[in-house]
PDB file of N, CA and C in Angstrom:
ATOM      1  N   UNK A   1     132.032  80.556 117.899  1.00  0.00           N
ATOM      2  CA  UNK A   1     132.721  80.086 116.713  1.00  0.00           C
ATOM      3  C   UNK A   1     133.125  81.291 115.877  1.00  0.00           C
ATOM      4  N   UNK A   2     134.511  81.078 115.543  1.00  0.00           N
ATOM      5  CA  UNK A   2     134.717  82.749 114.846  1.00  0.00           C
ATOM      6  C   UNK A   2     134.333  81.945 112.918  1.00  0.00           C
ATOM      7  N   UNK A   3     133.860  83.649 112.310  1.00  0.00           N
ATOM      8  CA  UNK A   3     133.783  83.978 111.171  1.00  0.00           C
ATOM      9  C   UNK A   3     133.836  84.793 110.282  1.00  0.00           C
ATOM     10  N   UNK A   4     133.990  84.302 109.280  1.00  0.00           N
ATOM     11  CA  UNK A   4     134.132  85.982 108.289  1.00  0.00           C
ATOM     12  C   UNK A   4     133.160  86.291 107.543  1.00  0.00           C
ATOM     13  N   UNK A   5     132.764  87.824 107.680  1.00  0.00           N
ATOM     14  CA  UNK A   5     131.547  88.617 106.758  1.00  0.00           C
ATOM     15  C   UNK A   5     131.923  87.978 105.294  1.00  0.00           C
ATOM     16  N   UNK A   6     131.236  87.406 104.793  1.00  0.00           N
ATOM     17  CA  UNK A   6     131.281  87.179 103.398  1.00  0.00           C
ATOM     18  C   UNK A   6     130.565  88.470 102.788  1.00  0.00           C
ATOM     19  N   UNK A   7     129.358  88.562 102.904  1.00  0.00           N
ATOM     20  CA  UNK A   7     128.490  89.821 102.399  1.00  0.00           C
ATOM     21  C   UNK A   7     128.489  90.756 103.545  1.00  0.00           C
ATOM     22  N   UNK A   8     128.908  92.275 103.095  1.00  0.00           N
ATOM     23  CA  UNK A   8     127.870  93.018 103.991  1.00  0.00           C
ATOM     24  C   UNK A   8     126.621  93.972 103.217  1.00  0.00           C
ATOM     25  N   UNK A   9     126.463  94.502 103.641  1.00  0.00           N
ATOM     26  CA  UNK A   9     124.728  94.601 102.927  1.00  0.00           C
ATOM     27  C   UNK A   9     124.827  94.705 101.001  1.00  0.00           C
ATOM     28  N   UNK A  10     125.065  93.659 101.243  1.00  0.00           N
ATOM     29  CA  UNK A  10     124.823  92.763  99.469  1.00  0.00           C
ATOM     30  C   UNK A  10     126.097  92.355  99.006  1.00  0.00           C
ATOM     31  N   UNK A  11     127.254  93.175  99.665  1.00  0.00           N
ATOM     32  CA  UNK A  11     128.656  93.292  99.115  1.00  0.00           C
ATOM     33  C   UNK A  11     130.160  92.636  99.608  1.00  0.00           C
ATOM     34  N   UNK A  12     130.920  91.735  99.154  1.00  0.00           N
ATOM     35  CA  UNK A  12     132.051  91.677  99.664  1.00  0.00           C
ATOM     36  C   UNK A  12     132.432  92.986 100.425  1.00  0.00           C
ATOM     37  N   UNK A  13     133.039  92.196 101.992  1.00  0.00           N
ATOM     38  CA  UNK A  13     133.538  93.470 102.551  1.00  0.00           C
ATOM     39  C   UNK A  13     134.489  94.344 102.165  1.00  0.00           C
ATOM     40  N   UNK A  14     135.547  93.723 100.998  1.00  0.00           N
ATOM     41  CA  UNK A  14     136.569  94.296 100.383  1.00  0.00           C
ATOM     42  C   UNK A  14     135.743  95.137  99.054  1.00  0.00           C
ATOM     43  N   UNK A  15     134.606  94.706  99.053  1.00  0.00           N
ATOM     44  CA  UNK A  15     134.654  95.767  97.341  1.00  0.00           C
ATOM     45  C   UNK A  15     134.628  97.578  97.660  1.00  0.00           C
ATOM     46  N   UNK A  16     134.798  98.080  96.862  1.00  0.00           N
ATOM     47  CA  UNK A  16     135.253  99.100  97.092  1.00  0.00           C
ATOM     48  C   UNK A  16     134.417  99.923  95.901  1.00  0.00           C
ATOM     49  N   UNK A  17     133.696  99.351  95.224  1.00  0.00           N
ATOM     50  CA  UNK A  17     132.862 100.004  93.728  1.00  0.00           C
ATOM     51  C   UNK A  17     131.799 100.816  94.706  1.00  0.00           C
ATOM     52  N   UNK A  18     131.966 101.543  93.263  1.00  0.00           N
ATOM     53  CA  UNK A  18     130.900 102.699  93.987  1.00  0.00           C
ATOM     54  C   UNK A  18     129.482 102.477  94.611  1.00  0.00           C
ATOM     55  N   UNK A  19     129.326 101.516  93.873  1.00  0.00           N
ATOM     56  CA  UNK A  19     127.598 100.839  94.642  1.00  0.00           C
ATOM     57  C   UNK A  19     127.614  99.703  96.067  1.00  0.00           C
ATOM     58  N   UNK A  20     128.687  99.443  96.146  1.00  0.00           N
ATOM     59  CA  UNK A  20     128.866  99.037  97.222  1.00  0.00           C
ATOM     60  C   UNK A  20     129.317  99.765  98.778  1.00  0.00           C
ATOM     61  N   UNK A  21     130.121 101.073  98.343  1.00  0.00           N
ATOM     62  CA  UNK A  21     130.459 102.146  99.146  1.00  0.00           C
ATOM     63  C   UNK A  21     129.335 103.063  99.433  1.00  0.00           C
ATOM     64  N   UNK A  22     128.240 103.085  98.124  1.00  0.00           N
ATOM     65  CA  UNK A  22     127.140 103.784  98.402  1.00  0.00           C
ATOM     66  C   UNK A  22     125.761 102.869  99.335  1.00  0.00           C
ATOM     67  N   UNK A  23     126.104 101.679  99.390  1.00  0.00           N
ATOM     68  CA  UNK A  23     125.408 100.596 100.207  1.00  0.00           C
ATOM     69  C   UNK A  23     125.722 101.087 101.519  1.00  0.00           C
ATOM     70  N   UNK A  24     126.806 100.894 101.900  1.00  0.00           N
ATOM     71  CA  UNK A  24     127.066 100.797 103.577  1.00  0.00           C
ATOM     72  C   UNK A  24     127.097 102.280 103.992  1.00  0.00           C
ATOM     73  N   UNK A  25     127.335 103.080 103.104  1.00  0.00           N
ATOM     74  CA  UNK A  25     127.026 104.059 103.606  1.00  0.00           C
ATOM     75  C   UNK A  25     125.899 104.834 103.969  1.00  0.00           C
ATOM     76  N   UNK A  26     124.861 104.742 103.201  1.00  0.00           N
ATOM     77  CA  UNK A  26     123.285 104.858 103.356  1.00  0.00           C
ATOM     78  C   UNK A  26     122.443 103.503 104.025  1.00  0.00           C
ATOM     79  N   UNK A  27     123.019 102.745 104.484  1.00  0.00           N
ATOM     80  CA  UNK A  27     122.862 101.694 105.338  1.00  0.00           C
ATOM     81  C   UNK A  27     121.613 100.572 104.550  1.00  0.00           C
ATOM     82  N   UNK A  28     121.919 100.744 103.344  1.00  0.00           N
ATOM     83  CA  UNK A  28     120.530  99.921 102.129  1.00  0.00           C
ATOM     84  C   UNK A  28     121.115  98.270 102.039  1.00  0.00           C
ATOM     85  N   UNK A  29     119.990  98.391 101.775  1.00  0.00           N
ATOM     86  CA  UNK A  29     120.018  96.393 101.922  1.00  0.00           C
ATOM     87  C   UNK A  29     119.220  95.876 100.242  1.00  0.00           C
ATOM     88  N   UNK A  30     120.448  95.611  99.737  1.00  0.00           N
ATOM     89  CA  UNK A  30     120.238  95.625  97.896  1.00  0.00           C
ATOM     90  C   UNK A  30     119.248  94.997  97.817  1.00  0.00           C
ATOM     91  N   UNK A  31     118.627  93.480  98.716  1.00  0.00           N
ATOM     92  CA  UNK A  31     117.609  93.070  98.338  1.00  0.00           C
ATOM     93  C   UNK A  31     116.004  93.718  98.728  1.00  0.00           C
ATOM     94  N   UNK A  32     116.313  94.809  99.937  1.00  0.00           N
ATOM     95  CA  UNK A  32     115.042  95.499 100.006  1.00  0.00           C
ATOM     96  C   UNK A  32     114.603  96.781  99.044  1.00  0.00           C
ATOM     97  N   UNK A  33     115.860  97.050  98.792  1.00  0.00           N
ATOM     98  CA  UNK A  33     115.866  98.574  98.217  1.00  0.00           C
ATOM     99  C   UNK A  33     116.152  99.337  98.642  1.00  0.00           C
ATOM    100  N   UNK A  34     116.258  99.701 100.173  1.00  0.00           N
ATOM    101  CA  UNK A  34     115.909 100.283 101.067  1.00  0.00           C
ATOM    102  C   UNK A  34     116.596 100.190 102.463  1.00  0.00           C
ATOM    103  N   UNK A  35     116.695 100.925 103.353  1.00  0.00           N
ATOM    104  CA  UNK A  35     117.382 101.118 104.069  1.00  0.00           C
ATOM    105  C   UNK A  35     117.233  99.109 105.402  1.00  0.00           C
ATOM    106  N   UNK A  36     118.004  99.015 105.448  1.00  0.00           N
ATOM    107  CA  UNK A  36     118.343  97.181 106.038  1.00  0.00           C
ATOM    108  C   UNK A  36     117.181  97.477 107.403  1.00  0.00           C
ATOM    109  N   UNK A  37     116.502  96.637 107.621  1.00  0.00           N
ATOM    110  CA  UNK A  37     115.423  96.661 108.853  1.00  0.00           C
ATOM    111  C   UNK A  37     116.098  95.642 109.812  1.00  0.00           C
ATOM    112  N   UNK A  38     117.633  95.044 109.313  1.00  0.00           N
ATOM    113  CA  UNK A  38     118.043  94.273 110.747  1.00  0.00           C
ATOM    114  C   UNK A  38     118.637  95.041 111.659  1.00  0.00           C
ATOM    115  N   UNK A  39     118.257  94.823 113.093  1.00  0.00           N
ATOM    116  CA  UNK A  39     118.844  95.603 113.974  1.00  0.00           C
ATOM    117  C   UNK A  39     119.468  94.631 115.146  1.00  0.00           C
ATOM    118  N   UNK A  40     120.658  95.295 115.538  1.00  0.00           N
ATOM    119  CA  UNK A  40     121.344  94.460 116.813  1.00  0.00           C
ATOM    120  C   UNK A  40     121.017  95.339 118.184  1.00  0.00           C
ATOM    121  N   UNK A  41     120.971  94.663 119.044  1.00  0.00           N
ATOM    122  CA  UNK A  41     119.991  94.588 120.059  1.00  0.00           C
ATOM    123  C   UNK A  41     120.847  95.291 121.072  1.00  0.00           C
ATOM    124  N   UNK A  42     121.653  96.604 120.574  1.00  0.00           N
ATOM    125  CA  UNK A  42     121.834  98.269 120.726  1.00  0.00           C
ATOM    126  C   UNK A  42     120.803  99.682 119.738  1.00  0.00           C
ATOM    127  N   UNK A  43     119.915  98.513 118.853  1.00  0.00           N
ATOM    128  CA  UNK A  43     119.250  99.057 117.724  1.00  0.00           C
ATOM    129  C   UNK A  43     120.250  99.784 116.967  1.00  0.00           C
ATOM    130  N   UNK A  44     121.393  99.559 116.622  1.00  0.00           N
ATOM    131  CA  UNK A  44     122.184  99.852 115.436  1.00  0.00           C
ATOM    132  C   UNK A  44     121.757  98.708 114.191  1.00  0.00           C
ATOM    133  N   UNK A  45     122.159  99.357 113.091  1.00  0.00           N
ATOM    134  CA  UNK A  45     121.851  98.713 111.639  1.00  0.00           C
ATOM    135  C   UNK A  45     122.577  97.425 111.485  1.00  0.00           C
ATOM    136  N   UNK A  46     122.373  96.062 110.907  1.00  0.00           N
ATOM    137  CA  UNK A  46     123.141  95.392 110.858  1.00  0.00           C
ATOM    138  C   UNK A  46     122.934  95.285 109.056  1.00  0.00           C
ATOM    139  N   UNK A  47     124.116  95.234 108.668  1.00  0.00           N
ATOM    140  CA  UNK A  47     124.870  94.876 107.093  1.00  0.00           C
ATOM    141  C   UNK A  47     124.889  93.740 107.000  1.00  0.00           C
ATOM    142  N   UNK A  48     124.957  92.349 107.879  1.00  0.00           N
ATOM    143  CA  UNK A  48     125.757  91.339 107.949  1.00  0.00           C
ATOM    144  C   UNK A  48     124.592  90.433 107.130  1.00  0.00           C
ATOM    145  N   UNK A  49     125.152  90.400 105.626  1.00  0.00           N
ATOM    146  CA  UNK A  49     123.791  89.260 104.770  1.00  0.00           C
ATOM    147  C   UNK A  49     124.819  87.748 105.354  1.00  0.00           C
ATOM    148  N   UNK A  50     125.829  87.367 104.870  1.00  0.00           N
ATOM    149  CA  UNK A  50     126.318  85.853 104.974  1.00  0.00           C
ATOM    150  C   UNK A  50     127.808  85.903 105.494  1.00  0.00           C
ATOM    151  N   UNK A  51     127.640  84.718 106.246  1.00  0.00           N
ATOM    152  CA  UNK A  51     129.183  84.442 107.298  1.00  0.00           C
ATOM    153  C   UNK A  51     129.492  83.099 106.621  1.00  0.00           C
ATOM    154  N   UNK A  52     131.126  83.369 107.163  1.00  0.00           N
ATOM    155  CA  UNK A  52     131.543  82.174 106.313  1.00  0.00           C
ATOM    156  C   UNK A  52     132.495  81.754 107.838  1.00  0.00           C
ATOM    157  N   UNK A  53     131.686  80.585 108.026  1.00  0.00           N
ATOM    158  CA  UNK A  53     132.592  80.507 109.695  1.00  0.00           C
ATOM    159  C   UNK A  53     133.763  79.375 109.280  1.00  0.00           C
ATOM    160  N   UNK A  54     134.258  79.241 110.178  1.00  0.00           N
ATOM    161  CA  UNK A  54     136.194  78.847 109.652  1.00  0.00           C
ATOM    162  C   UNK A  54     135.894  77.092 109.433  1.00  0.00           C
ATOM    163  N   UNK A  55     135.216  76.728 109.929  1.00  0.00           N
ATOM    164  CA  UNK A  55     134.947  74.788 109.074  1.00  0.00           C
ATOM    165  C   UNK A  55     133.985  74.538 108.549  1.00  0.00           C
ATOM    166  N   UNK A  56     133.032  75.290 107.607  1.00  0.00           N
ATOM    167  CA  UNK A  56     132.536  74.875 107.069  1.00  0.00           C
ATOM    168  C   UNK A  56     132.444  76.163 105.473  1.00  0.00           C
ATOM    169  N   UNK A  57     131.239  76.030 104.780  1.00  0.00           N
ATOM    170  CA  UNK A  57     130.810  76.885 103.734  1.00  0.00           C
ATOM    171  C   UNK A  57     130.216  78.331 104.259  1.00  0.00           C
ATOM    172  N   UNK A  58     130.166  79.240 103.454  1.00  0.00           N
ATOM    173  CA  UNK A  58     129.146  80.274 103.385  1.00  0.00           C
ATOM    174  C   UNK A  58     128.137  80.176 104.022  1.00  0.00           C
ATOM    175  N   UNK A  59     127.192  80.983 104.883  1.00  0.00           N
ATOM    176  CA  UNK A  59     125.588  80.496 105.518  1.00  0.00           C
ATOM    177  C   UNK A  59     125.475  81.798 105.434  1.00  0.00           C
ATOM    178  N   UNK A  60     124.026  81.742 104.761  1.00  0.00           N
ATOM    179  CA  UNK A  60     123.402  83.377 105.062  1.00  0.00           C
ATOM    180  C   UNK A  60     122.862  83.080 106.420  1.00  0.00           C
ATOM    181  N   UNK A  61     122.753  84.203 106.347  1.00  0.00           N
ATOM    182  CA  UNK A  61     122.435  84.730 108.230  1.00  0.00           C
ATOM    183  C   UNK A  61     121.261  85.611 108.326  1.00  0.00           C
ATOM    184  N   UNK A  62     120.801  86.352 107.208  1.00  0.00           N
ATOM    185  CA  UNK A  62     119.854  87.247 107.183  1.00  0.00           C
ATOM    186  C   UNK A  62     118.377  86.643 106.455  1.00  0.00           C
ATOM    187  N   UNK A  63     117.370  86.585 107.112  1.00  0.00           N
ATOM    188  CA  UNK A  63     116.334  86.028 106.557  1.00  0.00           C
ATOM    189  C   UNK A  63     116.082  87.062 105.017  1.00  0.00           C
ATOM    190  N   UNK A  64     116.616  88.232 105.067  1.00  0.00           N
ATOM    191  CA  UNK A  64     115.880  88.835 103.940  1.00  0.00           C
ATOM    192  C   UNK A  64     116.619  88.703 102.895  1.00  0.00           C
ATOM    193  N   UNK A  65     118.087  88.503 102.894  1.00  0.00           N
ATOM    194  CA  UNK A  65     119.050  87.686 101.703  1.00  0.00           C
ATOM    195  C   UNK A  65     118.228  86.353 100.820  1.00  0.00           C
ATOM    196  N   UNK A  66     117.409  85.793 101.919  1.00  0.00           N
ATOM    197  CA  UNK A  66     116.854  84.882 101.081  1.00  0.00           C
ATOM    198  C   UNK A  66     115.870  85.586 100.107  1.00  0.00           C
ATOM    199  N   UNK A  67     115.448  87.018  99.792  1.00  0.00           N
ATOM    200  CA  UNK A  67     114.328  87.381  98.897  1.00  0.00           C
ATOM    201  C   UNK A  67     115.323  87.658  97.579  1.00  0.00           C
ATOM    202  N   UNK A  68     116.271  87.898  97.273  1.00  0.00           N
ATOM    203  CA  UNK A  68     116.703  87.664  96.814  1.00  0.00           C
ATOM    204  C   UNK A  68     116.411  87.071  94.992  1.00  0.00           C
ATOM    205  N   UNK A  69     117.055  87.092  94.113  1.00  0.00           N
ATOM    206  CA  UNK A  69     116.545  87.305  92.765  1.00  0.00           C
ATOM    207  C   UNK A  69     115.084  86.419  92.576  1.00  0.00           C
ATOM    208  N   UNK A  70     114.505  86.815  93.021  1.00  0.00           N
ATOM    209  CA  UNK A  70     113.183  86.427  93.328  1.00  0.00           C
ATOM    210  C   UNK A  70     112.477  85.345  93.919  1.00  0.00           C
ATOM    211  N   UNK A  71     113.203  85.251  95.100  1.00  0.00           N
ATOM    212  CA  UNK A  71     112.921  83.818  95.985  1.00  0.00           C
ATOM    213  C   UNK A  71     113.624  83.019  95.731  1.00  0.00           C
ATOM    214  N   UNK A  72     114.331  83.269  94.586  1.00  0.00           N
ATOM    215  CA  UNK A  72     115.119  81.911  94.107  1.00  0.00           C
ATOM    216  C   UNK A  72     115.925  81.092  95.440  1.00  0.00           C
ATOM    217  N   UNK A  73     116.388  81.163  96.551  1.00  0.00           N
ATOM    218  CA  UNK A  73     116.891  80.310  97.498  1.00  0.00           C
ATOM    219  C   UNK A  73     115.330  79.514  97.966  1.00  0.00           C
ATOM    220  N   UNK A  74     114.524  80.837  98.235  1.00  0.00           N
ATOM    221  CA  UNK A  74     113.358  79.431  98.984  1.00  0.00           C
ATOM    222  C   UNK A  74     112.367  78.957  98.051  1.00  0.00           C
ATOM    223  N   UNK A  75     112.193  79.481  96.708  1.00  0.00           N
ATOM    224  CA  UNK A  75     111.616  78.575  95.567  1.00  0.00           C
ATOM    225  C   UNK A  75     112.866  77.220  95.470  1.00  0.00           C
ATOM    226  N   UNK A  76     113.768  77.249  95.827  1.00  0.00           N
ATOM    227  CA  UNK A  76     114.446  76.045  95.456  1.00  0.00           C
ATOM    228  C   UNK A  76     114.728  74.773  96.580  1.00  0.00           C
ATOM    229  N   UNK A  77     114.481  75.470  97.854  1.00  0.00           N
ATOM    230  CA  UNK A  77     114.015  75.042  98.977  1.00  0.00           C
ATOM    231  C   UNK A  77     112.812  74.147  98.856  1.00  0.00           C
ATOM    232  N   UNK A  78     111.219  75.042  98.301  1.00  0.00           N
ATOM    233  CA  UNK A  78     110.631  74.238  98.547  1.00  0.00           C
ATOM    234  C   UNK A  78     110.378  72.922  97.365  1.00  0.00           C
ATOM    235  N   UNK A  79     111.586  73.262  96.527  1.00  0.00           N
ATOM    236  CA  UNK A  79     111.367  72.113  95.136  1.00  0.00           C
ATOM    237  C   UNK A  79     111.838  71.082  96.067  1.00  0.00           C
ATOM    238  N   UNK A  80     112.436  71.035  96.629  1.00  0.00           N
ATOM    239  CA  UNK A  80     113.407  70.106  97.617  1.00  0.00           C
ATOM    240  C   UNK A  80     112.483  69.402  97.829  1.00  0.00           C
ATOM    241  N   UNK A  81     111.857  70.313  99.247  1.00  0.00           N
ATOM    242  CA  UNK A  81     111.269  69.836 100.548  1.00  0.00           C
ATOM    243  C   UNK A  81     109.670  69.362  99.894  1.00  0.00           C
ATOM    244  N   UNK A  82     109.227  69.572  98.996  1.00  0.00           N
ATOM    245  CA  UNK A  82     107.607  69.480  98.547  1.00  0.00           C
ATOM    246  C   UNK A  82     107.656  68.939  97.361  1.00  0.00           C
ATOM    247  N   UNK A  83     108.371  68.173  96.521  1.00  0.00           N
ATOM    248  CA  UNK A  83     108.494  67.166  95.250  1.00  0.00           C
ATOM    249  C   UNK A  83     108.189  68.229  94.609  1.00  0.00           C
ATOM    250  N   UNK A  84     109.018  69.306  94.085  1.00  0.00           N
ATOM    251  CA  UNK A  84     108.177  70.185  92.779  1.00  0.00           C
ATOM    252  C   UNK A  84     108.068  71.378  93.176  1.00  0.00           C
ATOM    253  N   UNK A  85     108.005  71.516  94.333  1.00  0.00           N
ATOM    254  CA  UNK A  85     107.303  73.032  94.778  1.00  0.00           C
ATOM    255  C   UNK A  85     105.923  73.347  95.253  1.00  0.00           C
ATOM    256  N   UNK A  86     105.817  74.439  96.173  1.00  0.00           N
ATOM    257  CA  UNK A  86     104.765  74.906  95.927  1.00  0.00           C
ATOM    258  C   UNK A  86     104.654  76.237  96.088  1.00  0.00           C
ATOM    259  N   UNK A  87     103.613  76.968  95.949  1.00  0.00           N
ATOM    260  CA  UNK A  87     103.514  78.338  95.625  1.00  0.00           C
ATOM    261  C   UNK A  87     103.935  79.527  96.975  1.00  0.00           C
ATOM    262  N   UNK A  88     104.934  79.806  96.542  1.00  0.00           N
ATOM    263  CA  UNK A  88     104.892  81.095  97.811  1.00  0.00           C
ATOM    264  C   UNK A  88     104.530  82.565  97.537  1.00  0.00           C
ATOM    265  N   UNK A  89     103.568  82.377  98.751  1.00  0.00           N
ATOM    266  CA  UNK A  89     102.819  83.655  98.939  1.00  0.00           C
ATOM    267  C   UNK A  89     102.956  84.447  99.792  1.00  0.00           C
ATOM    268  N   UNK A  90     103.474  86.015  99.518  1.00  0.00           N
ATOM    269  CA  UNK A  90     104.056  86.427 100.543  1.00  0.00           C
ATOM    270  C   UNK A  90     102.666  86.748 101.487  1.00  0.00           C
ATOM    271  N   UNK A  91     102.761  87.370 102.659  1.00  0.00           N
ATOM    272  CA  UNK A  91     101.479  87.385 104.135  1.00  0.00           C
ATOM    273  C   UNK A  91     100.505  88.174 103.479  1.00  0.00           C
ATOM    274  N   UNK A  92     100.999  89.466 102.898  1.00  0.00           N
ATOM    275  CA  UNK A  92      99.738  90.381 102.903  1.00  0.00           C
ATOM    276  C   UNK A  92      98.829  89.891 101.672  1.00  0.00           C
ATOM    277  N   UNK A  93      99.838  88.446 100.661  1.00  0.00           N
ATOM    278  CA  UNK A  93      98.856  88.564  99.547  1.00  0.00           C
ATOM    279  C   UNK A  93      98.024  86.578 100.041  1.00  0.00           C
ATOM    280  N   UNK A  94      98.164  85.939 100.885  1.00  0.00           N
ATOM    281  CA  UNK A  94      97.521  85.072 101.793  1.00  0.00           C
ATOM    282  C   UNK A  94      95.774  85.291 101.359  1.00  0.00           C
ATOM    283  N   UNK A  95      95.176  86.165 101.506  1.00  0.00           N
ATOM    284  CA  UNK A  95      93.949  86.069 101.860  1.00  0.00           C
ATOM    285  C   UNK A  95      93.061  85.959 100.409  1.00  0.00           C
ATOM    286  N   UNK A  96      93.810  86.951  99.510  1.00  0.00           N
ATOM    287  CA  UNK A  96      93.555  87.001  98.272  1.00  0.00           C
ATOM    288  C   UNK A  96      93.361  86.036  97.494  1.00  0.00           C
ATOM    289  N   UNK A  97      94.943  85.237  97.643  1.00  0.00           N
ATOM    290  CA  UNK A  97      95.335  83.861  97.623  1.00  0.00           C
ATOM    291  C   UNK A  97      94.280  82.555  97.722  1.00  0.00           C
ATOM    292  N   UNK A  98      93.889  82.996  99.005  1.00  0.00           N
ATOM    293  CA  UNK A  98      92.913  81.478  99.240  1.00  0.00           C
ATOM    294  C   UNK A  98      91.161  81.862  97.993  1.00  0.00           C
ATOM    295  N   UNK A  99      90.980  83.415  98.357  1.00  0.00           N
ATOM    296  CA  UNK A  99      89.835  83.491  97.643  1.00  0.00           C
ATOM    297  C   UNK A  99      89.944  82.598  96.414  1.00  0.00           C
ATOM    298  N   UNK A 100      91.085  83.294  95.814  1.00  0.00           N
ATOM    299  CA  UNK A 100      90.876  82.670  93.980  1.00  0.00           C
ATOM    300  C   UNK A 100      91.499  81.247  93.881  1.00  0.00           C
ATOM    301  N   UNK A 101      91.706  80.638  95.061  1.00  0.00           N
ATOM    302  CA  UNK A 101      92.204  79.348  95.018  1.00  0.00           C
ATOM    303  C   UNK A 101      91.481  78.282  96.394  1.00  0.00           C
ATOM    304  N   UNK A 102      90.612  78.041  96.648  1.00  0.00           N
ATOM    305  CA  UNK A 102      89.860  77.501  97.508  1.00  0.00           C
ATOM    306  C   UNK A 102      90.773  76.043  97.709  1.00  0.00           C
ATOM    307  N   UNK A 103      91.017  76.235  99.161  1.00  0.00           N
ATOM    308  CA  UNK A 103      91.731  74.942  99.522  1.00  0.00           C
ATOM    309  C   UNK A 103      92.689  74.429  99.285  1.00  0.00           C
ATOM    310  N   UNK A 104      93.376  75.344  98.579  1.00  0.00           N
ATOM    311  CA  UNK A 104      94.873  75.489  98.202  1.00  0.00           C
ATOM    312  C   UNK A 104      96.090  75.513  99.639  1.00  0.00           C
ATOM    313  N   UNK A 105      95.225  76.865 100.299  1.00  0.00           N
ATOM    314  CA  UNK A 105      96.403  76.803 101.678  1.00  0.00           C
ATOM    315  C   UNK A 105      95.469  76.345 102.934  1.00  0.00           C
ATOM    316  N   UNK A 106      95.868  76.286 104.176  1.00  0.00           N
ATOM    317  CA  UNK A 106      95.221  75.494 105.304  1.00  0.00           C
ATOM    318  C   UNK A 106      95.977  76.388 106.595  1.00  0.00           C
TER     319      UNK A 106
END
């Protein structure tokens, strides 16, 4: 199915501002900070946050686009999917998590 880069690493492919030219060129991924950890399977860098394929809307494509102004896509996800929400915890802070909250996660 063909599509078009909506984002590449954070940026319309047309912008041309300096923080966006300084993105693809140092190969940074605005929502890590830091240089993009997606790789295509030549292990070159991939830029590609969201495609916009020709019949339908926008779809991000990159799991880490979703971290984004602070979870806000999968805090709003789980208001959806869980009546309200519930707490996301990223892996390394899991263990901590259950201490000060007994029976909270499973």
């Amino acid at each position: 199915m063909a599509s078009n880069i909506v984002e590449f690493f954070g940026y319309n492919p047309g912008d041309q501002s300096a923080k966006a030219r300084k993105a693809r060129k140092s190969l940074e991924c605005p929502f890590l900070g830091r240089t993009s950890t997606k790789t295509l399977s030549d292990g070159s860098i991939s830029g590609v946050c969201t495609l916009k394929p020709m019949t339908s809307g926008p779809v991000i494509c990159c799991p880490i686009r979703l971290y984004a102004d602070d979870y806000r896509i999968l805090k709003d996800v789980a208001a959806q999917a869980f009546s309200g929400g519930i707490d996301l915890i990223t892996g390394s802070d899991v263990s901590s998590h259950r201490a000060k909250n007994p029976g909270t996660l499973t």
